[in-house]
Protein backbone atom coordinates (compact mmCIF):
# COMPACT_ATOMS: atom_id res chain seq x y z
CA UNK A 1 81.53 181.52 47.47
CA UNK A 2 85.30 181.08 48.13
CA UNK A 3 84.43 178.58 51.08
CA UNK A 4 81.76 176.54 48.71
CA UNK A 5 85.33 176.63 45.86
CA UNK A 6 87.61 175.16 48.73
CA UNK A 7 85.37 172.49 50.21
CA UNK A 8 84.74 171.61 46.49
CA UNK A 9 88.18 170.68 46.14
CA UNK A 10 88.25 169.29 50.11
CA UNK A 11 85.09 166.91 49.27
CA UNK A 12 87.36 165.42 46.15
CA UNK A 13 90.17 165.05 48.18
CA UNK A 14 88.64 163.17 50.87
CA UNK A 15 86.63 160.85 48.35
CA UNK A 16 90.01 160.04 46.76
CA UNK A 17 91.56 159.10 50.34
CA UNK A 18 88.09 156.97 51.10
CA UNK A 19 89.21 155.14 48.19
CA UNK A 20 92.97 154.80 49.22
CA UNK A 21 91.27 153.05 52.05
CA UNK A 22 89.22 150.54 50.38
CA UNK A 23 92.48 149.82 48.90
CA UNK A 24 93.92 148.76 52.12
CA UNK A 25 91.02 146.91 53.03
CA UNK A 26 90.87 145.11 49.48
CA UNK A 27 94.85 144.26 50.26
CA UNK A 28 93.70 143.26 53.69
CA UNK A 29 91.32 140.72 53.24
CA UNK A 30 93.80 139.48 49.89
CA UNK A 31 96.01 139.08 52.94
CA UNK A 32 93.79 137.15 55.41
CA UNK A 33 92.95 134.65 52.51
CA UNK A 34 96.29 133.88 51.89
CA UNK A 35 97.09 133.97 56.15
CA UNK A 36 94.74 131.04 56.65
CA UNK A 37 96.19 129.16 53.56
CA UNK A 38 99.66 130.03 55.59
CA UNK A 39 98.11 128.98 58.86
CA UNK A 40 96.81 125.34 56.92
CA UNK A 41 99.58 124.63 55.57
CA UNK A 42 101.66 125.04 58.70
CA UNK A 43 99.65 122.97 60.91
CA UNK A 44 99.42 120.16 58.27
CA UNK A 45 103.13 120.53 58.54
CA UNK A 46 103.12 120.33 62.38
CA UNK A 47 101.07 117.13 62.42
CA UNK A 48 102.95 115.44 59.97
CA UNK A 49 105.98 116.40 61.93
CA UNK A 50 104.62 115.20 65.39
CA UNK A 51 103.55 112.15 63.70
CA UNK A 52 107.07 111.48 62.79
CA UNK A 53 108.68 112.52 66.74
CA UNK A 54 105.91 110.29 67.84
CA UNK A 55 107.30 107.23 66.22
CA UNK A 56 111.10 108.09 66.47
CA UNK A 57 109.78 107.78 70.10
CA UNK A 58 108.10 104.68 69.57
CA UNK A 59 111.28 103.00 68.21
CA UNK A 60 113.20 104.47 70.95
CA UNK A 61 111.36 102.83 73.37
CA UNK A 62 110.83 99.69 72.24
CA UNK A 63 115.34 99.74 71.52
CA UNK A 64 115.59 100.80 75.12
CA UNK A 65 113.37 97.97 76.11
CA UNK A 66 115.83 95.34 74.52
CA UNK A 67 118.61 97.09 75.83
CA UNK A 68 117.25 95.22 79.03
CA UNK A 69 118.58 92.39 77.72
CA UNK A 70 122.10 93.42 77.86
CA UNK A 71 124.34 91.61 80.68
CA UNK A 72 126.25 92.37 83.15
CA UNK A 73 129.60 92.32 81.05
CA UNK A 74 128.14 94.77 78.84
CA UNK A 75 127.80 97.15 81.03
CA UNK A 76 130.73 96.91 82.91
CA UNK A 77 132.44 97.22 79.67
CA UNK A 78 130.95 100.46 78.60
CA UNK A 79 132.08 101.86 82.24
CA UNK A 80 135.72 100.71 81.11
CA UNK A 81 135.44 102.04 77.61
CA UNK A 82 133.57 105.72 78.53
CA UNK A 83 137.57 107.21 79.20
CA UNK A 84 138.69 106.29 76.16
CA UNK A 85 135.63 107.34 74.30
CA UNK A 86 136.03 111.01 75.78
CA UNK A 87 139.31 111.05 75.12
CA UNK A 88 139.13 109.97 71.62
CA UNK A 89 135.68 112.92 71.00
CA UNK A 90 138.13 115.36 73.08
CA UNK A 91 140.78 114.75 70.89
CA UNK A 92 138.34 115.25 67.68
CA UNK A 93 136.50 117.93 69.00
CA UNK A 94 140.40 120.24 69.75
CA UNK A 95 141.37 119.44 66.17
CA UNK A 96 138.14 120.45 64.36
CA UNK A 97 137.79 123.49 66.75
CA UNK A 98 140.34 124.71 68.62
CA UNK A 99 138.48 126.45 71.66
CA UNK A 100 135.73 126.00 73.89
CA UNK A 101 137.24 122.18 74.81
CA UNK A 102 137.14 122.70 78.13
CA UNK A 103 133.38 123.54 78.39
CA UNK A 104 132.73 120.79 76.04
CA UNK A 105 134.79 117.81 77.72
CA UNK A 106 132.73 118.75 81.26
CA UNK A 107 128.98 118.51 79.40
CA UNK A 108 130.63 115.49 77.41
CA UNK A 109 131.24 113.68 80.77
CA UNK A 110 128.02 114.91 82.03
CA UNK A 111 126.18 113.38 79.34
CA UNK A 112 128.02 109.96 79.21
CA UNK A 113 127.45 109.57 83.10
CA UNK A 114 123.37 109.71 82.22
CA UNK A 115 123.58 107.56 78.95
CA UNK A 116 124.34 104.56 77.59
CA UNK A 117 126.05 103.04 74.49
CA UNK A 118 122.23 102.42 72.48
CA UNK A 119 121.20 106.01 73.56
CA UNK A 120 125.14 107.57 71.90
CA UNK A 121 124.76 104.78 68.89
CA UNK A 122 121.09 105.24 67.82
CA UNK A 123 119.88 108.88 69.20
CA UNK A 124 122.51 111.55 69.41
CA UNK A 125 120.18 114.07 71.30
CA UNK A 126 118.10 114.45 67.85
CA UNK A 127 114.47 113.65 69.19
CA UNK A 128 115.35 116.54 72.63
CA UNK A 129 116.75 118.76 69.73
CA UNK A 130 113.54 118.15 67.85
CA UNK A 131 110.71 119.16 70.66
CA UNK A 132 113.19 121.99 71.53
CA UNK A 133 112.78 123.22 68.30
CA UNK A 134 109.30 122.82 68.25
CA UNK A 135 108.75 124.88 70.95
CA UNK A 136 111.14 127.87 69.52
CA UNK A 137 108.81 127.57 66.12
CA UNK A 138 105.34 127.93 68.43
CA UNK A 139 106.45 131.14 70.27
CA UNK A 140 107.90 132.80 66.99
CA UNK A 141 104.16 131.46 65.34
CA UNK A 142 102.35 132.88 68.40
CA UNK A 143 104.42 136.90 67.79
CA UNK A 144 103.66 136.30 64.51
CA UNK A 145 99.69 135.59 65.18
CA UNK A 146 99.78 138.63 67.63
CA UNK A 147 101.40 141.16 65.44
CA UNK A 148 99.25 139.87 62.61
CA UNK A 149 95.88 140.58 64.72
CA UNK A 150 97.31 143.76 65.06
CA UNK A 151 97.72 144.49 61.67
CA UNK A 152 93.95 143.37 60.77
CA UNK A 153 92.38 145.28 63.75
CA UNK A 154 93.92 148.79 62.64
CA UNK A 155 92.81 148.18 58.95
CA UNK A 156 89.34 147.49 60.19
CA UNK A 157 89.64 150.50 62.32
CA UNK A 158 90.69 152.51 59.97
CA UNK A 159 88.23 151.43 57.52
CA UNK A 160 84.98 151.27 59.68
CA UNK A 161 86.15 155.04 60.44
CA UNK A 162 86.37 155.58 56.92
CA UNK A 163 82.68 154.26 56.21
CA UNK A 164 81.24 156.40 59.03
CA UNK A 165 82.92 159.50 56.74
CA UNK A 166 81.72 158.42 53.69
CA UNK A 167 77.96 158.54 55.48
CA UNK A 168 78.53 161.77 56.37
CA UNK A 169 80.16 163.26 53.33
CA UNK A 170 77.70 161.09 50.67
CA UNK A 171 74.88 160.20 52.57
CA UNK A 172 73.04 159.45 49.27
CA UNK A 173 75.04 156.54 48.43
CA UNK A 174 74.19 155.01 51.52
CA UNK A 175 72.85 151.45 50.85
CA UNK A 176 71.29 150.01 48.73
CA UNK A 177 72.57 152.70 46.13
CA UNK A 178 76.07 152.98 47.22
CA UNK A 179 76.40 149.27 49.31
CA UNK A 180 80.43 151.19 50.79
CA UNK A 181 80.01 148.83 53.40
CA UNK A 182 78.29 146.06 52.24
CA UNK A 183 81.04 146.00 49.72
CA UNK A 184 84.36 145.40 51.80
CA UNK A 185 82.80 143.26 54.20
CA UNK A 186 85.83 140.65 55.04
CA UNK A 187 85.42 137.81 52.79
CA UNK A 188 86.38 135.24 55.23
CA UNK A 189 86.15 134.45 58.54
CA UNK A 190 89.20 135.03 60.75
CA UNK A 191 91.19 132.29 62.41
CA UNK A 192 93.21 133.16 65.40
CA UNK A 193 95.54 131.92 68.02
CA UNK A 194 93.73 132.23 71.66
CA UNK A 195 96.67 133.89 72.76
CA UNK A 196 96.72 136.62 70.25
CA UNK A 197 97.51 139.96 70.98
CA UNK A 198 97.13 139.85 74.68
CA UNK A 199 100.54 141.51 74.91
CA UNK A 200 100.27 144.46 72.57
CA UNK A 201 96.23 145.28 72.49
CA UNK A 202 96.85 147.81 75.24
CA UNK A 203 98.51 149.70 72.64
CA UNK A 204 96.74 149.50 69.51
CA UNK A 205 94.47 152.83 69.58
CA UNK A 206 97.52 155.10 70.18
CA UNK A 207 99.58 153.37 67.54
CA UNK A 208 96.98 154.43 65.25
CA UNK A 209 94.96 157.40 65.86
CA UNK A 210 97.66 159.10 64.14
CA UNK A 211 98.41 158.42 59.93
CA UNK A 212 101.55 159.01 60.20
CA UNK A 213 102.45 156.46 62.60
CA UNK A 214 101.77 153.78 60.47
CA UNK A 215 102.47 149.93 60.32
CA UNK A 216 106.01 149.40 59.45
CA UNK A 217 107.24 148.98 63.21
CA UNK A 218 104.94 145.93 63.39
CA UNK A 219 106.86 143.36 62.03
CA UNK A 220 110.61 144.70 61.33
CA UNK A 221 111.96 143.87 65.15
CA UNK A 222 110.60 140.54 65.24
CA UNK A 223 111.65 139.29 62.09
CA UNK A 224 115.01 140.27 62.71
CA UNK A 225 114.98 138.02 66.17
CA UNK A 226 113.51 135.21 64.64
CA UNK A 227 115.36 135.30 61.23
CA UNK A 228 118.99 135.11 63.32
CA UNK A 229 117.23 132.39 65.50
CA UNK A 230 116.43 130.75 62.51
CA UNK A 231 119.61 130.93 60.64
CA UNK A 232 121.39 129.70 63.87
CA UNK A 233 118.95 126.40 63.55
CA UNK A 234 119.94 126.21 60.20
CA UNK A 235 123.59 125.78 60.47
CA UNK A 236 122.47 123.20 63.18
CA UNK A 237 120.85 121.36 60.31
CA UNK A 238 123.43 121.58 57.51
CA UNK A 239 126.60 121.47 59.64
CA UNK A 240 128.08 117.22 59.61
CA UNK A 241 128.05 117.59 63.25
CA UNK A 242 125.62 120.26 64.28
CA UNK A 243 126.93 122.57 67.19
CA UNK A 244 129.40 120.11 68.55
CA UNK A 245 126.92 119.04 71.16
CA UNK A 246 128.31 116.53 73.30
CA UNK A 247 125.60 113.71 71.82
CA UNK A 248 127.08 114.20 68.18
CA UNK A 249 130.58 114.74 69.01
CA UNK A 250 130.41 111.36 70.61
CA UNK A 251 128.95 110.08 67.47
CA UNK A 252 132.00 110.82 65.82
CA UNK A 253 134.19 109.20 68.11
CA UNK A 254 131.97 105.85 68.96
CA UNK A 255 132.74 104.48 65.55
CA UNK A 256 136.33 104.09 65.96
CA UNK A 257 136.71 103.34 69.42
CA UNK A 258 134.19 101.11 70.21
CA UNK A 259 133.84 98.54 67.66
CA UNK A 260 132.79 95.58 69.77
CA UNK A 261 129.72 97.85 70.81
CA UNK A 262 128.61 98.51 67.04
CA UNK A 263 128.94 94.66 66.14
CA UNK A 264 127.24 93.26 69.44
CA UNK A 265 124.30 95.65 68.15
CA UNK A 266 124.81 94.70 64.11
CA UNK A 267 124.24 90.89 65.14
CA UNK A 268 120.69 91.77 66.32
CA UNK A 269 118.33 91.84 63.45
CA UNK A 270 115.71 92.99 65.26
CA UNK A 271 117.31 95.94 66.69
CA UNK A 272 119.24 97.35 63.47
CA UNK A 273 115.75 97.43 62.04
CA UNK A 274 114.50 99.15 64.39
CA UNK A 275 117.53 101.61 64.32
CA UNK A 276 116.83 101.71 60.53
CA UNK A 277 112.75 102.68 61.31
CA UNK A 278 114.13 105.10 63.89
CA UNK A 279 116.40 106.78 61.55
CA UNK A 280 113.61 107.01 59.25
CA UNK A 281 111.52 108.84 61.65
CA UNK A 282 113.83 111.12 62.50
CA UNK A 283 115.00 112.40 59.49
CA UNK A 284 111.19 112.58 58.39
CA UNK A 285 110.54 115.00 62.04
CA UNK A 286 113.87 117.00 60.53
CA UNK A 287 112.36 117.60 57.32
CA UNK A 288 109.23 118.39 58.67
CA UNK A 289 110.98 120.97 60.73
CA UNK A 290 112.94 122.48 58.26
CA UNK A 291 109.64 122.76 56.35
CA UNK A 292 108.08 124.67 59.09
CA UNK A 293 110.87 126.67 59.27
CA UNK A 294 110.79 128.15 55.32
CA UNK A 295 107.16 128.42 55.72
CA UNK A 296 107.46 130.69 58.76
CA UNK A 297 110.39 132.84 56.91
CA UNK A 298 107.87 133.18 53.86
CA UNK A 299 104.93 134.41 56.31
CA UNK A 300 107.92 137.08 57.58
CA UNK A 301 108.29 138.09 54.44
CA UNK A 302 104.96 138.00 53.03
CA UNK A 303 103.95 140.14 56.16
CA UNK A 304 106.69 142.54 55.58
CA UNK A 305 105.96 143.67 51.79
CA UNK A 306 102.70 144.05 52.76
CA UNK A 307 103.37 146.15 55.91
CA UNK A 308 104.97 148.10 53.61
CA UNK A 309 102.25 148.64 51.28
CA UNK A 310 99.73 149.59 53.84
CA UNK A 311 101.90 151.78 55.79
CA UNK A 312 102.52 153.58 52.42
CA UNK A 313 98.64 153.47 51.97
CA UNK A 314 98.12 154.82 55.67
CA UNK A 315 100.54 157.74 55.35
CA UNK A 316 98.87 158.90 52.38
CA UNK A 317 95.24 158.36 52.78
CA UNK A 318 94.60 157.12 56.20
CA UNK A 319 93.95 160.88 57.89
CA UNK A 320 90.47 160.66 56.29
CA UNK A 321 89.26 158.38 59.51
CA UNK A 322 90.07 160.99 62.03
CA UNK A 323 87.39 162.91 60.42
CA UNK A 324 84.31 159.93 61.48
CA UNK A 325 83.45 161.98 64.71
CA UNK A 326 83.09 165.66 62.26
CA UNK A 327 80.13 166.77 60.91
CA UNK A 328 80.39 168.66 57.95
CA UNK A 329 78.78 172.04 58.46
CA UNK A 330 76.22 173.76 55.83
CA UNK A 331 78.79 175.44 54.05
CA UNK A 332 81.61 172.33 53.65
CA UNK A 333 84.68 171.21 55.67
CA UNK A 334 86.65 174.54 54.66
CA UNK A 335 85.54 177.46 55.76
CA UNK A 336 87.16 181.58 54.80
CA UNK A 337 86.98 183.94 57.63
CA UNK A 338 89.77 186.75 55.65
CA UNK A 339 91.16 187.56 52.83
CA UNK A 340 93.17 190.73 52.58
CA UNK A 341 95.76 191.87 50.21
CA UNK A 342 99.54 192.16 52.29
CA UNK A 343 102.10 195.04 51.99
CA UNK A 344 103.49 195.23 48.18
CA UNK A 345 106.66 193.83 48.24
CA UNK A 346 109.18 197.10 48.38
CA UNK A 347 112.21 195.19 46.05
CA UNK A 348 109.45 194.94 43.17
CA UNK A 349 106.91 197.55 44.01
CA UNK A 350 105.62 196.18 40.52
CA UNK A 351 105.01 193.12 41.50
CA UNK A 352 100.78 192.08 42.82
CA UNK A 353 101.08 191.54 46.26
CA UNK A 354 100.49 188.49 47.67
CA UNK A 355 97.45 187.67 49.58
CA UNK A 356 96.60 186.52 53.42
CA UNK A 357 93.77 184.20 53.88
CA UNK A 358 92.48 183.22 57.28
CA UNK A 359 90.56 179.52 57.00
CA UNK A 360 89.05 176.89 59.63
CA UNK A 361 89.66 173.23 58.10
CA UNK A 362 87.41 170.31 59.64
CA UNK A 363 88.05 170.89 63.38
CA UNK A 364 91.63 172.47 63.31
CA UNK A 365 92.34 176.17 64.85
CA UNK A 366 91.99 178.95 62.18
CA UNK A 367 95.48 178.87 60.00
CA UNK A 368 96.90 182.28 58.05
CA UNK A 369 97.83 180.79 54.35
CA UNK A 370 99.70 183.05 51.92
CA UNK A 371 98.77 183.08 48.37
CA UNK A 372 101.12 184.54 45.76
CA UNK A 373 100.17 187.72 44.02
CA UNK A 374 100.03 186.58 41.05
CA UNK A 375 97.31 184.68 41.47
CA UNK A 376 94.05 186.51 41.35
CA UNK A 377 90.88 186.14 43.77
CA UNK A 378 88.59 184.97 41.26
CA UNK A 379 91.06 182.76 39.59
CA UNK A 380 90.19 179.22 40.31
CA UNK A 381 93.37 178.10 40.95
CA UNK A 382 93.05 180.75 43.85
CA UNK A 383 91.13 178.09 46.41
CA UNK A 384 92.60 175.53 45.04
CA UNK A 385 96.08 176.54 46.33
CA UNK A 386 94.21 177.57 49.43
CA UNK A 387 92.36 174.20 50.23
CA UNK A 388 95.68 172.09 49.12
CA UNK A 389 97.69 174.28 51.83
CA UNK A 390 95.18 174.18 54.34
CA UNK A 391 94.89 170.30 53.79
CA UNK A 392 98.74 169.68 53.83
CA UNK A 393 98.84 171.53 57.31
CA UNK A 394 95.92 169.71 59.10
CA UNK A 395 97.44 166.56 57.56
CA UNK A 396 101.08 167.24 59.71
C-alpha cells in the first residue's frame, strides 16, 4: 500500500517532467524556424555582398588596365616621389600615434615597393581587407552551425528518450489516443552546414546523459572569441583611418604630397568614373559586411537566451529520459522494503520518534530516508515526503 502511495506521487512527478520536455522541444523547433530565417537572411546578405567585391574587382581591373597607359615619366616619377611620400605618412602616422612607427615605416616601404600610385589613390587595401573578412565571418558561421547542431541533437535526444517513457508509463495514450509523438514532430526540415559538428559529435552523448550537465557551456566560450573579434573589426570600420595599415596611412599622406599624381588622374574622365563606380562598390561590400556582422551578433545572442532557457528546462526536468531503458515493475517505480520506528529522541523523550524507511527508486541502490515523527504512517503526507526525498536523491 505505501509503495502503490509513493509511485502515485512518482507517476505525477514524472508526467510533469515529460511535459517540461515537450517544452523544450516546443522552444526547439520555435528555434529552428527562426535559425533558417537567420540562415536566409545571412546568405542573401553574403550574395549581395560578393556581388558588390565582385564588381569593386571589376573596376579594379579594368583602372589597372589603363594604368598601362601611363609612360615612362610617370613612373620614374613615382620612384622619385615614394621617399617623400613615406616620410610625409611617417611623419603623420608618429603624431597621431606615438609608437609602433618603426614596425609601421618597414611594412609601409614593403607595401610601396609592390604598388603603385592608382593601387595607393583608388584601393587602400579595402577589397584584401574585405575577402579577409569574409573568411573570419565563415569560420565564426561554421562554430556557430556546429554548436547549433549540437544543441538540436541533445533536445531530440532528450525528447525521443522522453517519448519512449511516456510509452512505458501511459501506454494507453499511445497513438491515435494520445498522438505524444506525432505531436512534437519537428515542424521543419533542418538545414545544415556539411561541416557541422564534425569537431564536437564525439562528445555529445557524455555531455548529456547527465541533467545536470546541461547546455549553457555550448555557446558562452565562443561568443566571447567572436564578439572581441568582432568588436576589433568594428573599430576597423568606424575608425577615419582603420588600424593604421600601411595602405590607409598612405592615403592620408598621398593627398598632400603628391598633387601632380591626383590631377594627372582627375584629367581622365574615364578613369575618375570608374574610381567613382569603384568607390561605390566598395562601400556597398562594407555595408554588406557590417550587415553580416550584426546579424551574426544577433544569432549569438538569440542562441544564448535560449541556451539559457533549455539548460534551465534540462536541470529541472530532463532526468526523466534516463528512465527510457526502465521498466516500471507491477507495483510502480518506488518500491518500500522497511519501515521501522528509530530510538525516541532522549532531549524530548515526549517527542514521536522519527521514522526510517528503506526504498528502491527506478534502478538506484536501496536509500535509508528519515521521516519526522510527527508525521504519522497513515498520514498521506507520510509517502509523499518519502517519494519527494527519494526523488531528490536519485535526481543528484
Amino acid at each position: 500500500e505505501m509503495s502503490a502511495a509513493g509511485s502515485k506521487y512518482i507517476d505525477t512527478e514524472v508526467e510533469n517532467a515529460i511535459n517540461g520536455v515537450k517544452q523544450m522541444k516546443t522552444l526547439m523547433d520555435k528555434t529552428s524556424k527562426d535559425h533558417q530565417a537567420i540562415l536566409h537572411t545571412l546568405e542573401e546578405t553574403k550574395r549581395r555582398k560578393e556581388e558588390a567585391v565582385q564588381l569593386a574587382q571589376e573596376k579594379e581591373q579594368e583602372l589597372a588596365e589603363k594604368q598601362e597607359v601611363c609612360n615612362e615619366t610617370m613612373l620614374a616619377l613615382w620612384e622619385e616621389c615614394k621617399p617623400c611620400l613615406k616620410h610625409t605618412c611617417m611623419r603623420f602616422y608618429s603624431r597621431t600615434c606615438h609608437s609602433g612607427s618603426g614596425l609601421v615605416g618597414r611594412q609601409l616601404e614593403e607595401f610601396l615597393n609592390r604598388s603603385s600610385p592608382f593601387s595607393i589613390w583608388v584601393n587602400g587595401e579595402r577589397i584584401d581587407s574585405l575577402l579577409e573578412r569574409d573568411q573570419r565571418q565563415e569560420r565564426q558561421l561554421e562554430d556557430l552551425e556546429e554548436r547549433f547542431g549540437l544543441l538540436e541533437d541533445g533536445v531530440d535526444d532528450i525528447f525521443q528518450d522522453s517519448t519512449q517513457v511516456y510509452a512505458h508509463v501511459y501506454p494507453f495514450f499511445r497513438a491515435p489516443f494520445g498522438g505524444f509523438r506525432e505531436a512534437f514532430r519537428p515542424p521543419v526540415q533542418h538545414v545544415r552546414l556539411p561541416l557541422r559538428s564534425q569537431r564536437f559529435s564525439r562528445d555529445l552523448h557524455p555531455f548529456f546523459q547527465h541533467p545536470h550537465r546541461g547546455f549553457h557551456n555550448l555557446f558562452q566560450p565562443l561568443f566571447e572569441m567572436t564578439q572581441r573579434m568582432l568588436e576589433e573589426a568594428q573599430g576597423g570600420w568606424e575608425h577615419p583611418l582603420g588600424a593604421f595599415g600601411p595602405g590607409r596611412v598612405l592615403a592620408a599622406g598621398w593627398v598632400s604630397r603628391a598633387p601632380q599624381f591626383g590631377w594627372k588622374w582627375q584629367t581622365d574622365p574615364a578613369q575618375s568614373q570608374l574610381r567613382e563606380q569603384l568607390e561605390d562598390a566598395l562601400r556597398l561590400a562594407e555595408r554588406f559586411t557590417r550587415r553580416y556582422d550584426d546579424l551574426l551578433r544577433a544569432f549569438q545572442a538569440e542562441m544564448l537566451n535560449t541556451t539559457a532557457l533549455l539548460d534551465q528546462l534540462n536541470r529541472q526536468f530532463g532526468w526523466v529520459s534516463r528512465l527510457a531503458n526502465l521498466t516500471q515493475g507491477t507495483d510502480g517505480f518506488l518500491q518500500v522494503t522497511t519501515v521501522l520506528s528509530k530510538t525516541p529522541n532522549l532531549e524530548d523523550p515526549s517527542a514521536p520518534p522519527d521514522t526510517q524507511v528503506t526504498v528502491q527508486l527506478f534502478d538506484s541502490e536501496p536509500l535509508v530516508l528519515t521521516v519526522p515523527g510527527d508525521i504519522s504512517w497513515d498520514d498521506p503526507r507520510f509517502m509523499e515526503t518519502v517519494a519527494e526525498q527519494a526523488l531528490q536523491h536519485y535526481k543528484q
